[in-house]
N, C-alpha and C. Protein backbone atom coordinates (compact mmCIF):
# COMPACT_ATOMS: atom_id res chain seq x y z
N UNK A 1 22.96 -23.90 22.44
CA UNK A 1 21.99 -22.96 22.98
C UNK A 1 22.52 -21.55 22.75
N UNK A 2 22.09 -20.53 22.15
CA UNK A 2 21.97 -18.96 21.78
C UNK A 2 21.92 -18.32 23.05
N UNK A 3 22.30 -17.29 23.95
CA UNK A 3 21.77 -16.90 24.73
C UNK A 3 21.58 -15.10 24.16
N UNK A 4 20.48 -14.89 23.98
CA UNK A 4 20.23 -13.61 23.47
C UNK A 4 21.41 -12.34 23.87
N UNK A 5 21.69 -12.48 25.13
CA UNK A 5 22.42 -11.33 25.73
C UNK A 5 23.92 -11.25 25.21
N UNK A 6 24.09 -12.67 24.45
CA UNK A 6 25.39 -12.39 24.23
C UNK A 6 25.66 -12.46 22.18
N UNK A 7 24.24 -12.09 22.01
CA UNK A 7 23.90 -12.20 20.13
C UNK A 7 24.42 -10.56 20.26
N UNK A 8 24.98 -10.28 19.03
CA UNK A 8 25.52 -9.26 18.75
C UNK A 8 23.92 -7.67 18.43
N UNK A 9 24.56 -6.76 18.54
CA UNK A 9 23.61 -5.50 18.21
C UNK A 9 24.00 -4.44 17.17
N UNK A 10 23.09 -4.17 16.23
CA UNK A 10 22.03 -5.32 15.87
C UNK A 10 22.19 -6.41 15.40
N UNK A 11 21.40 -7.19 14.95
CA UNK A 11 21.91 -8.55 14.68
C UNK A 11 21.37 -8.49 13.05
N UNK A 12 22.64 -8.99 12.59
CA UNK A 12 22.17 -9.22 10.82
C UNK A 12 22.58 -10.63 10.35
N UNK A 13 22.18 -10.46 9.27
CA UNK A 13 22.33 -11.71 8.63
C UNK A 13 23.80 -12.34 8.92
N UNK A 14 24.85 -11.44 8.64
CA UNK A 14 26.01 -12.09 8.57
C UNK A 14 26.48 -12.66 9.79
N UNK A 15 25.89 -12.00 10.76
CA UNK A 15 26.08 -12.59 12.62
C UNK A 15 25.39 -14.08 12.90
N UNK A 16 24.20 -13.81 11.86
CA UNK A 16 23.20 -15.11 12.12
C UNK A 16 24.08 -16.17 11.29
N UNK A 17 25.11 -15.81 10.14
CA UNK A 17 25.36 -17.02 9.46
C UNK A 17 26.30 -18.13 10.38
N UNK A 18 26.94 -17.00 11.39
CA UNK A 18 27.86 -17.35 12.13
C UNK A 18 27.26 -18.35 13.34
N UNK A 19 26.45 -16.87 13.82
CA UNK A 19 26.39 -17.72 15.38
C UNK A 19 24.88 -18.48 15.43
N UNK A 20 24.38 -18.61 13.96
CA UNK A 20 22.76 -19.52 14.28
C UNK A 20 22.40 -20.10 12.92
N UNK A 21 23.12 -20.85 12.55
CA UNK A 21 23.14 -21.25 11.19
C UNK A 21 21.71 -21.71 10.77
N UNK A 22 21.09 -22.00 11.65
CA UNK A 22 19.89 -22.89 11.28
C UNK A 22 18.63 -21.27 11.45
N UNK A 23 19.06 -20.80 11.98
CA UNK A 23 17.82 -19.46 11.98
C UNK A 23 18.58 -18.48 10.57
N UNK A 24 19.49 -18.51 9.92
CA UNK A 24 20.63 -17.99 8.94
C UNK A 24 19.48 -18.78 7.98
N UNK A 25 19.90 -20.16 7.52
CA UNK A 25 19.10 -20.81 6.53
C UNK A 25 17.44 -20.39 6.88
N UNK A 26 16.95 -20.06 7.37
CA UNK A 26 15.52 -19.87 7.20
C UNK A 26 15.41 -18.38 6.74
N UNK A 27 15.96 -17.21 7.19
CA UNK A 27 15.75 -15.80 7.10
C UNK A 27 15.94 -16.07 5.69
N UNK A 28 17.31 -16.35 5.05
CA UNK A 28 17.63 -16.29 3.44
C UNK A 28 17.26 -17.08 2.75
N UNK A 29 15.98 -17.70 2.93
CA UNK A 29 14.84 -18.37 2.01
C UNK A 29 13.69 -17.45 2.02
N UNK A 30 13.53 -16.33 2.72
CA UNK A 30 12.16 -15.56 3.00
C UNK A 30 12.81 -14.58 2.06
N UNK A 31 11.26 -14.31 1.67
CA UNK A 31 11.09 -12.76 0.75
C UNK A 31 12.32 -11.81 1.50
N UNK A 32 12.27 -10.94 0.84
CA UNK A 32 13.32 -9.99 1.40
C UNK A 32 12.43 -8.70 2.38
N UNK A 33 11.23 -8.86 2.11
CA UNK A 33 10.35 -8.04 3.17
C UNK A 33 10.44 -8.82 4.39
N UNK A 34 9.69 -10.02 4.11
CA UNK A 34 9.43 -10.91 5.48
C UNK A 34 10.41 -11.03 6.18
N UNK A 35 11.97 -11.04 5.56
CA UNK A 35 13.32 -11.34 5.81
C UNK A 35 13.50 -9.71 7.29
N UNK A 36 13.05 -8.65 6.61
CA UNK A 36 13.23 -7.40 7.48
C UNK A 36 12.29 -7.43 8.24
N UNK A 37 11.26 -8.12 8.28
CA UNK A 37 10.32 -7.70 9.48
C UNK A 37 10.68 -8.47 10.32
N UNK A 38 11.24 -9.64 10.00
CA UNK A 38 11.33 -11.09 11.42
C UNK A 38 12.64 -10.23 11.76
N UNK A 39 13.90 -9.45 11.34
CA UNK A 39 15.32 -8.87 11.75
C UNK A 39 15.14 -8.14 12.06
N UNK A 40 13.92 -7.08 12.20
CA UNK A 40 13.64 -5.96 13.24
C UNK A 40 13.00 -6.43 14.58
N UNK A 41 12.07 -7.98 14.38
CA UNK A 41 11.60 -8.21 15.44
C UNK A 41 12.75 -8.92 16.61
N UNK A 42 13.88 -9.28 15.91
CA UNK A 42 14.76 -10.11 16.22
C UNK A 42 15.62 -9.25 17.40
N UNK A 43 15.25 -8.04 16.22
CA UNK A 43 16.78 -7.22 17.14
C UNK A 43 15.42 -6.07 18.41
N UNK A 44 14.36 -6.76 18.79
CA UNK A 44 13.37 -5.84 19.87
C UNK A 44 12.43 -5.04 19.10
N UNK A 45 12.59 -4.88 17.75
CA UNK A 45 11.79 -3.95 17.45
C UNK A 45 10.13 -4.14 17.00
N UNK A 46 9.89 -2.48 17.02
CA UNK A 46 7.84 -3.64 16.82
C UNK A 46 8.06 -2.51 15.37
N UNK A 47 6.85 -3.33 14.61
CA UNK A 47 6.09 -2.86 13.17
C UNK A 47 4.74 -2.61 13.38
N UNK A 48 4.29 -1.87 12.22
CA UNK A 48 3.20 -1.60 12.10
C UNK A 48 3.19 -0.77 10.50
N UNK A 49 1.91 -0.45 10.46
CA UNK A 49 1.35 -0.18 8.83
C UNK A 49 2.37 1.48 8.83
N UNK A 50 2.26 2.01 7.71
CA UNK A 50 2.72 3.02 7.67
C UNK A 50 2.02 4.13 7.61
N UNK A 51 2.28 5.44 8.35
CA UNK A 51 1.43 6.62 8.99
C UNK A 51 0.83 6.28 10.31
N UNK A 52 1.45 5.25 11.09
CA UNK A 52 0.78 5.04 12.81
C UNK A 52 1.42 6.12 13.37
N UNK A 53 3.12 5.74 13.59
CA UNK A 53 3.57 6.65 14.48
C UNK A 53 3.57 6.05 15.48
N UNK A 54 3.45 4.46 15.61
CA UNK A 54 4.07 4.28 17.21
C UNK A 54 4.90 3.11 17.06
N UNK A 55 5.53 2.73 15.84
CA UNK A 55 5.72 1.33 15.69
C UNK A 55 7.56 1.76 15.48
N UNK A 56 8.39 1.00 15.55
CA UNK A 56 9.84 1.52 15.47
C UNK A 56 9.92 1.23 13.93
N UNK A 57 9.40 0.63 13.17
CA UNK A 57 9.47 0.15 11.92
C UNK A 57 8.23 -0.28 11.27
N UNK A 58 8.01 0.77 10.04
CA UNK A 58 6.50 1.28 9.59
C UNK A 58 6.63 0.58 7.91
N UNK A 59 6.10 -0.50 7.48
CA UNK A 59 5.47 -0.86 6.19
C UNK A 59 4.66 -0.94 5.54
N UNK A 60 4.53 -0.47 4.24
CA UNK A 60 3.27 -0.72 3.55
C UNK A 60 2.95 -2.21 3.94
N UNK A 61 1.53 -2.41 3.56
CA UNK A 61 0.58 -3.47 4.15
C UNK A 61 1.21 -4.30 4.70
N UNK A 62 1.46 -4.07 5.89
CA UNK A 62 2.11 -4.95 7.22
C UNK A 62 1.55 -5.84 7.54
N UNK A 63 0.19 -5.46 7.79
CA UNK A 63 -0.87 -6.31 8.24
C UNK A 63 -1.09 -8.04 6.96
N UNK A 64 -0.76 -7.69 6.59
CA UNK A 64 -0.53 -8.82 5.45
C UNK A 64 1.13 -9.88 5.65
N UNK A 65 1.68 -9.17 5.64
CA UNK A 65 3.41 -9.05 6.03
C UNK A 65 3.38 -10.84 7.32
N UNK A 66 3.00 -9.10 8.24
CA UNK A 66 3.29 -10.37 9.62
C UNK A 66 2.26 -11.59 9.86
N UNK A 67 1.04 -11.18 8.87
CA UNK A 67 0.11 -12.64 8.90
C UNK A 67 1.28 -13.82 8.04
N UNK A 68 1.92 -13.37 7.14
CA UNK A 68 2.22 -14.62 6.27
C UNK A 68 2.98 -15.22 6.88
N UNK A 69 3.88 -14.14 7.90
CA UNK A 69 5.16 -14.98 8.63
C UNK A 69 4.48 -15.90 9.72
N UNK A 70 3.09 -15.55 10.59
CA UNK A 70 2.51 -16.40 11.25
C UNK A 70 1.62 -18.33 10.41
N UNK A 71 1.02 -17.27 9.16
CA UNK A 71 0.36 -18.28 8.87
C UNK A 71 1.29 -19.31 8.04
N UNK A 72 2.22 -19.22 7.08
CA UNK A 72 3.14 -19.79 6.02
C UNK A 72 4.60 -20.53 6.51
N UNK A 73 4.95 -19.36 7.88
CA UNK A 73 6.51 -19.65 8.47
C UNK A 73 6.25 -19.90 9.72
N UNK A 74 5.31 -19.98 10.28
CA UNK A 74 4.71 -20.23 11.74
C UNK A 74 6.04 -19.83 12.89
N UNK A 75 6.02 -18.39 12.08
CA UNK A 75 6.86 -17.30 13.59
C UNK A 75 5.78 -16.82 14.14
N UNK A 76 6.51 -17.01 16.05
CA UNK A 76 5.78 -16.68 17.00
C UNK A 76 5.57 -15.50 17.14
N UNK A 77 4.97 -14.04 17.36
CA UNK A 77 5.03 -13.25 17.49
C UNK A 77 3.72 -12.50 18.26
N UNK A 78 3.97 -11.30 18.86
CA UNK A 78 2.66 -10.54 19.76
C UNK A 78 1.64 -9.69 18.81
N UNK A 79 0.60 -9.20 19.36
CA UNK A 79 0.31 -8.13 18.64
C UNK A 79 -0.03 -7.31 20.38
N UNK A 80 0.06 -6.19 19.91
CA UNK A 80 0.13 -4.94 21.21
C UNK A 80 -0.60 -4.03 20.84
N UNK A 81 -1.59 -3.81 21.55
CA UNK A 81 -2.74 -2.63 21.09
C UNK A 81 -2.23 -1.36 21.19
N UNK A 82 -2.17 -1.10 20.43
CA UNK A 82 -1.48 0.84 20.51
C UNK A 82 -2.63 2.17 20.81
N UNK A 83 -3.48 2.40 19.70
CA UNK A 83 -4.35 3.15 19.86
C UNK A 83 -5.86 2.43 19.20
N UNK A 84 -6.72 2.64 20.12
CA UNK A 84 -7.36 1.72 19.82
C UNK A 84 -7.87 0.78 18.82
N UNK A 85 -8.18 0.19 17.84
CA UNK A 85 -7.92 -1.11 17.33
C UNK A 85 -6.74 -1.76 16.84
N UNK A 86 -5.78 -0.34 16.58
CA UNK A 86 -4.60 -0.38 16.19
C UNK A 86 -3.38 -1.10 16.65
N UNK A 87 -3.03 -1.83 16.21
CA UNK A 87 -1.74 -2.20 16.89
C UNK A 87 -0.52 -2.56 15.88
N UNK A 88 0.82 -2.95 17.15
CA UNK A 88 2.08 -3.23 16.39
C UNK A 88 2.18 -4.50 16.57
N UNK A 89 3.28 -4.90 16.14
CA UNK A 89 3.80 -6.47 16.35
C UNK A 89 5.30 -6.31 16.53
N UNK A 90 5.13 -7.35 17.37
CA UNK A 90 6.84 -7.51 17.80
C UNK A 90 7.18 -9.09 18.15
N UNK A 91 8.19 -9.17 19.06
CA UNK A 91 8.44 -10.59 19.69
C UNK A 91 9.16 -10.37 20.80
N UNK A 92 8.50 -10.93 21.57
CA UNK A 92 8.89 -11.13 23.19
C UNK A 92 10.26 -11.86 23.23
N UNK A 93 10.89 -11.78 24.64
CA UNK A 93 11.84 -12.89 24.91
C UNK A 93 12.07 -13.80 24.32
N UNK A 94 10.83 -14.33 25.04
CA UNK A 94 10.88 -15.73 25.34
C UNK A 94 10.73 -16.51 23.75
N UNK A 95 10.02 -15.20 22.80
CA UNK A 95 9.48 -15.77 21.45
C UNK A 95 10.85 -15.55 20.68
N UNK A 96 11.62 -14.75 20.91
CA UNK A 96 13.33 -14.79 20.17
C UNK A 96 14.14 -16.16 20.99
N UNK A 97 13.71 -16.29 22.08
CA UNK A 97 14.87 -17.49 22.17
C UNK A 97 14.25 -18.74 22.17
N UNK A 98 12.79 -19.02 21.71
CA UNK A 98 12.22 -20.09 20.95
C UNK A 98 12.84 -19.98 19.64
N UNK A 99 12.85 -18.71 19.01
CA UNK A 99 13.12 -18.73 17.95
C UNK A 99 14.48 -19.19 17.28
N UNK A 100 15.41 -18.92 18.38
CA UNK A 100 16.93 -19.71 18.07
C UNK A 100 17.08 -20.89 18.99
N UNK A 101 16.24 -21.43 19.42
CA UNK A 101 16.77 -22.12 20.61
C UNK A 101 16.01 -23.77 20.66
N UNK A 102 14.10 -23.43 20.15
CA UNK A 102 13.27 -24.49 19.96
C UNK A 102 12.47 -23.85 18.88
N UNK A 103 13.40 -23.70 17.69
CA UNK A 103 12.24 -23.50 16.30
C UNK A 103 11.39 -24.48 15.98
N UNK A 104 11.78 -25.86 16.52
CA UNK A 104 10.69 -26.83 15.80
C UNK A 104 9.79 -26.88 16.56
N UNK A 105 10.05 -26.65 18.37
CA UNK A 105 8.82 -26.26 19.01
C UNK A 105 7.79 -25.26 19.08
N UNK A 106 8.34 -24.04 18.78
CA UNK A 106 7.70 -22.70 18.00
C UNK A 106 6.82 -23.44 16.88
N UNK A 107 7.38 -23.70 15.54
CA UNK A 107 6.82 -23.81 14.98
C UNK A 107 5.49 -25.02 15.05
N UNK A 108 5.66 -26.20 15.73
CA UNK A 108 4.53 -26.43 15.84
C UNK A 108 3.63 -25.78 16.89
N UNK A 109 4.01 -25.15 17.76
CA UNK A 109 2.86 -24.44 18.65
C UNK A 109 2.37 -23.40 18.09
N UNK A 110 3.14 -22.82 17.00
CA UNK A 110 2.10 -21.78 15.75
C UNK A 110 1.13 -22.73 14.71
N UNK A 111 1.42 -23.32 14.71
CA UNK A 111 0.78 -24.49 13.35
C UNK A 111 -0.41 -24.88 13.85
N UNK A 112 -0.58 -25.35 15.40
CA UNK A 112 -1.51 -25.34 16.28
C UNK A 112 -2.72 -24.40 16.56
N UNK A 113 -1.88 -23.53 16.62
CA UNK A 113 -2.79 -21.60 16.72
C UNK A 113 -3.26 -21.67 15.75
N UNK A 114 -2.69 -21.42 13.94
CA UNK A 114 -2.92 -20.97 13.11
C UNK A 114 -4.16 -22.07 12.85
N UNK A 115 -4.34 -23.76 13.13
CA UNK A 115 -5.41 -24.58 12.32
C UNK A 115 -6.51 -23.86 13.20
N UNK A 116 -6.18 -23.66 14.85
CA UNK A 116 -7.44 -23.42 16.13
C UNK A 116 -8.70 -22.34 15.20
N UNK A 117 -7.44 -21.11 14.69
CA UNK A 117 -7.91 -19.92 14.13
C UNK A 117 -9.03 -20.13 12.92
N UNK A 118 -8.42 -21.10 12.07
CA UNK A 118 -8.43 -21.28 11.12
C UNK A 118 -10.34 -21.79 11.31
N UNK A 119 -9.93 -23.05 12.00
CA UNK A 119 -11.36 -24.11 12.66
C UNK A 119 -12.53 -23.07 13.11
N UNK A 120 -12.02 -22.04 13.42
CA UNK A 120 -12.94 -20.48 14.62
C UNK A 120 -13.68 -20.01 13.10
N UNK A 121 -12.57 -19.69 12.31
CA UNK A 121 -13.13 -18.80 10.88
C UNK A 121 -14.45 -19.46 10.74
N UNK A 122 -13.54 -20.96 10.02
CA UNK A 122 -14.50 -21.35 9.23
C UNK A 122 -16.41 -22.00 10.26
N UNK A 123 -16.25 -22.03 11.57
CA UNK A 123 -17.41 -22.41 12.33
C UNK A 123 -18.05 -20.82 11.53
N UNK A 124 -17.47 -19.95 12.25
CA UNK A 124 -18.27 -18.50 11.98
C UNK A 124 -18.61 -18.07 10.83
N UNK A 125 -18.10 -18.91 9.98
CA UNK A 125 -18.51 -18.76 8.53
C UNK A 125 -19.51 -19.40 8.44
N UNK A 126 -19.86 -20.79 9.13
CA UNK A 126 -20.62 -21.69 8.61
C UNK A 126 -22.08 -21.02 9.13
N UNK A 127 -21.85 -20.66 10.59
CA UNK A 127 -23.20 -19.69 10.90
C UNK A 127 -23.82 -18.80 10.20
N UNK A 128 -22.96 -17.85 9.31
CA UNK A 128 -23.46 -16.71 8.72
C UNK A 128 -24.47 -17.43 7.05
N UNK A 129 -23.54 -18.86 7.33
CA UNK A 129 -24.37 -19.49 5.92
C UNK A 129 -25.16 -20.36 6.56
N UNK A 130 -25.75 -20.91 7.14
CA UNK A 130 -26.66 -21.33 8.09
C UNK A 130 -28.10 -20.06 8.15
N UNK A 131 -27.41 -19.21 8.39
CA UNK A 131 -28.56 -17.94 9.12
C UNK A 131 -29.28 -17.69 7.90
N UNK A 132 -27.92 -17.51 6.37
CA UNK A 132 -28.88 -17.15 5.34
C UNK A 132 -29.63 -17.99 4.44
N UNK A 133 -29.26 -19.04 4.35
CA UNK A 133 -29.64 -20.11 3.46
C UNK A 133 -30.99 -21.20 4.13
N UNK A 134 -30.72 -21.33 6.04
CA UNK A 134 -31.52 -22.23 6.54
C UNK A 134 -30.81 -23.79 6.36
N UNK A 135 -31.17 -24.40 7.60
CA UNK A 135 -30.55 -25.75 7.66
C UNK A 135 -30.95 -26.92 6.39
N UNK A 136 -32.56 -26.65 5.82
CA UNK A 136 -32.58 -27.65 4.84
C UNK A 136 -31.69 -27.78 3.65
N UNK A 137 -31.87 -26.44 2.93
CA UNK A 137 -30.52 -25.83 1.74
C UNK A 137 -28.96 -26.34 2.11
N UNK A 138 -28.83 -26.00 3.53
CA UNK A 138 -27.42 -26.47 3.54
C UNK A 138 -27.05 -27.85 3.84
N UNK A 139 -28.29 -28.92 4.12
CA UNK A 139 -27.86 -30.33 4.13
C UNK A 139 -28.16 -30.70 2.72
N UNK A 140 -28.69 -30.29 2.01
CA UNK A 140 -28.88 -30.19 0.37
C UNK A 140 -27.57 -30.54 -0.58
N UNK A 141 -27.38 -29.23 0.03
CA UNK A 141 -25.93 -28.84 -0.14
C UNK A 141 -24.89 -29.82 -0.58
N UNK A 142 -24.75 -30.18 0.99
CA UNK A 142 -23.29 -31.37 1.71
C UNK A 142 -23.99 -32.53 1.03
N UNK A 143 -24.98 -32.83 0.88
CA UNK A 143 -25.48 -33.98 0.38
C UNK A 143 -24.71 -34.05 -1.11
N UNK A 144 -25.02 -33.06 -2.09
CA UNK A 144 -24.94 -33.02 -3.25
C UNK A 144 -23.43 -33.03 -3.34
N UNK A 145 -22.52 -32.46 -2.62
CA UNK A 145 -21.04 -32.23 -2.94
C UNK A 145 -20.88 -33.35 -2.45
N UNK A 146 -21.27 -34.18 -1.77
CA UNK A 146 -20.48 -35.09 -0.80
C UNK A 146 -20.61 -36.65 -2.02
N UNK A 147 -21.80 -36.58 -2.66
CA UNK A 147 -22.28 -37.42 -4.11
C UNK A 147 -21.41 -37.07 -4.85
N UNK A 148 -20.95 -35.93 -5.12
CA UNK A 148 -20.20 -35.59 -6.11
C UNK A 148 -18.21 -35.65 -6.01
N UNK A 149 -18.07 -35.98 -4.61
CA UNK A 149 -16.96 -36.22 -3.92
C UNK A 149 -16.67 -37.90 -4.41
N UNK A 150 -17.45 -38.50 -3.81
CA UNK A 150 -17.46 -39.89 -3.70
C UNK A 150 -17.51 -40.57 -4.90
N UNK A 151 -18.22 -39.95 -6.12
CA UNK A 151 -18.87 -40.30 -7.15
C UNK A 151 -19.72 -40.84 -7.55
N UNK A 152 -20.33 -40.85 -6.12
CA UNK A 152 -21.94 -41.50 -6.41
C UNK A 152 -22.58 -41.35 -7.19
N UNK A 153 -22.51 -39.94 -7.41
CA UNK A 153 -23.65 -38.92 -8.00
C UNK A 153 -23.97 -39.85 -9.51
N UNK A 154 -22.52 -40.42 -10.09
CA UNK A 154 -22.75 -41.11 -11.60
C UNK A 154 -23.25 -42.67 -11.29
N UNK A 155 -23.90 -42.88 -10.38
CA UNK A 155 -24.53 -44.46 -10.18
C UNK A 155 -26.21 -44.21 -10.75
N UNK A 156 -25.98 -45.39 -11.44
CA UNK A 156 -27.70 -45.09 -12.04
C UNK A 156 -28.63 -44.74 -11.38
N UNK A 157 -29.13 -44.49 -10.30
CA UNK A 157 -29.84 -44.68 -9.26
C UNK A 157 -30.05 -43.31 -9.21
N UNK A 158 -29.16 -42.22 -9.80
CA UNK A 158 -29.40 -40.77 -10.32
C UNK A 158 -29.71 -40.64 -11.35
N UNK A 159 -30.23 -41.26 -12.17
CA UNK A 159 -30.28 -40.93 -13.43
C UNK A 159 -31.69 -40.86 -13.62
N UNK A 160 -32.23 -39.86 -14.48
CA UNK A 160 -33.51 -38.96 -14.26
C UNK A 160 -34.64 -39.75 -15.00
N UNK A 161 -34.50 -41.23 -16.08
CA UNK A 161 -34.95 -42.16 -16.17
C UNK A 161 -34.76 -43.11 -15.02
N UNK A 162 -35.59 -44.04 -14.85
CA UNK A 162 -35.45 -45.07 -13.85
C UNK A 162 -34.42 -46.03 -14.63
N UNK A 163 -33.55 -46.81 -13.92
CA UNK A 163 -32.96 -47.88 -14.74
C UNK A 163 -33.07 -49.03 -15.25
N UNK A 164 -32.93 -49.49 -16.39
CA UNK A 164 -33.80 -50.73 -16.75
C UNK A 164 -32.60 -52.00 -16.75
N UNK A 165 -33.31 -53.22 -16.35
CA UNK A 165 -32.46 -54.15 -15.79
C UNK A 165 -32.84 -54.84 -17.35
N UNK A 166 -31.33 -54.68 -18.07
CA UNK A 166 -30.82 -55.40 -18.85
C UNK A 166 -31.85 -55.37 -20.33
C-alpha cells in the first residue's frame, strides 16, 4: 500500500520506478504528453487548454489529451468548472490513491463510466436520427443491415426474379 503523504515531491518517474513499480510500467508505455498530464495530476496539479489562466498546467488541445487518458487508459479524474463552461482537470485524493493503490479497481469503474457515456451518446444520436428520417426509414434501415449482417440478404428469396424450383 502507497500512502500518498509519504510519495516524494514532486513525484517523477524515477521515484515511481522505485516506490510504485506497477504505476512506473504504465506511465512509460503512455505518449510522452499523456505521460505529463497524468504526473502533473499525480503531483495535485489541474490542466487545462492553453490561454485559460486558471489551470497550473496549460496544453495545446487538452481537451482531447485528458479524454484519451479517460477513454483508452481508464484514469480516474475530475473536471472543475472554472469560468463558465470552462473547466480544468485534475485528480482528487482519493483518485491518486486508487491510482497506486486499486488500479484494477479504478480502471474498471472508468470502463463502466466510459461504456454508460458511450450507451447516453449513442441513444441521443439515435433520436436526432429518428426525428429526421421517421420510424419507418429507420426500421428499413436495421432491417436491411441486419440481412446484410446475417447474410440473408444472398438467399434466393431476394432475388428480384422469383425462384424457380429446379
Amino acid at each position: 500500500m502507497i500512502n500518498l503523504n509519504e510519495l516524494p515531491t514532486p513525484i517523477t518517474l524515477e521515484y515511481l520506478e522505485k516506490l510504485a513499480p506497477e504505476a512506473f510500467e504504465e506511465l512509460v508505455r503512455m505518449d510522452i504528453i499523456h505521460r505529463s498530464i497524468l504526473l502533473a495530476w499525480l503531483n495535485g496539479q489541474s490542466t487545462s487548454p492553453i490561454g485559460r489562466g486558471y489551470a497550473d498546467v496549460e496544453l495545446d488541445k487538452e481537451d482531447a489529451k485528458h479524454s484519451h487518458l479517460k477513454m483508452k487508459c481508464f484514469i480516474d479524474y475530475q473536471s472543475k468548472r472554472e469560468v463558465g463552461l470552462k473547466v480544468s482537470h485534475s485528480m482528487t485524493e482519493l483518485q491518486r490513491f486508487e491510482f497506486f493503490n486499486k488500479r484494477a479497481a479504478q480502471r474498471e469503474k472508468v470502463k463502466r463510466k466510459v461504456k454508460k457515456e458511450r450507451e447516453q451518446r449513442a441513444k441521443k444520436s439515435l433520436v436526432k436520427i429518428l426525428e429526421q428520417l421517421g420510424i419507418e426509414q429507420v426500421k428499413t434501415i436495421i432491417v436491411t443491415e441486419h440481412l446484410k449482417v446475417t447474410g440473408a440478404a444472398n438467399e434466393p428469396v431476394f432475388d428480384k426474379e422469383k425462384p424457380t424450383n429446379g
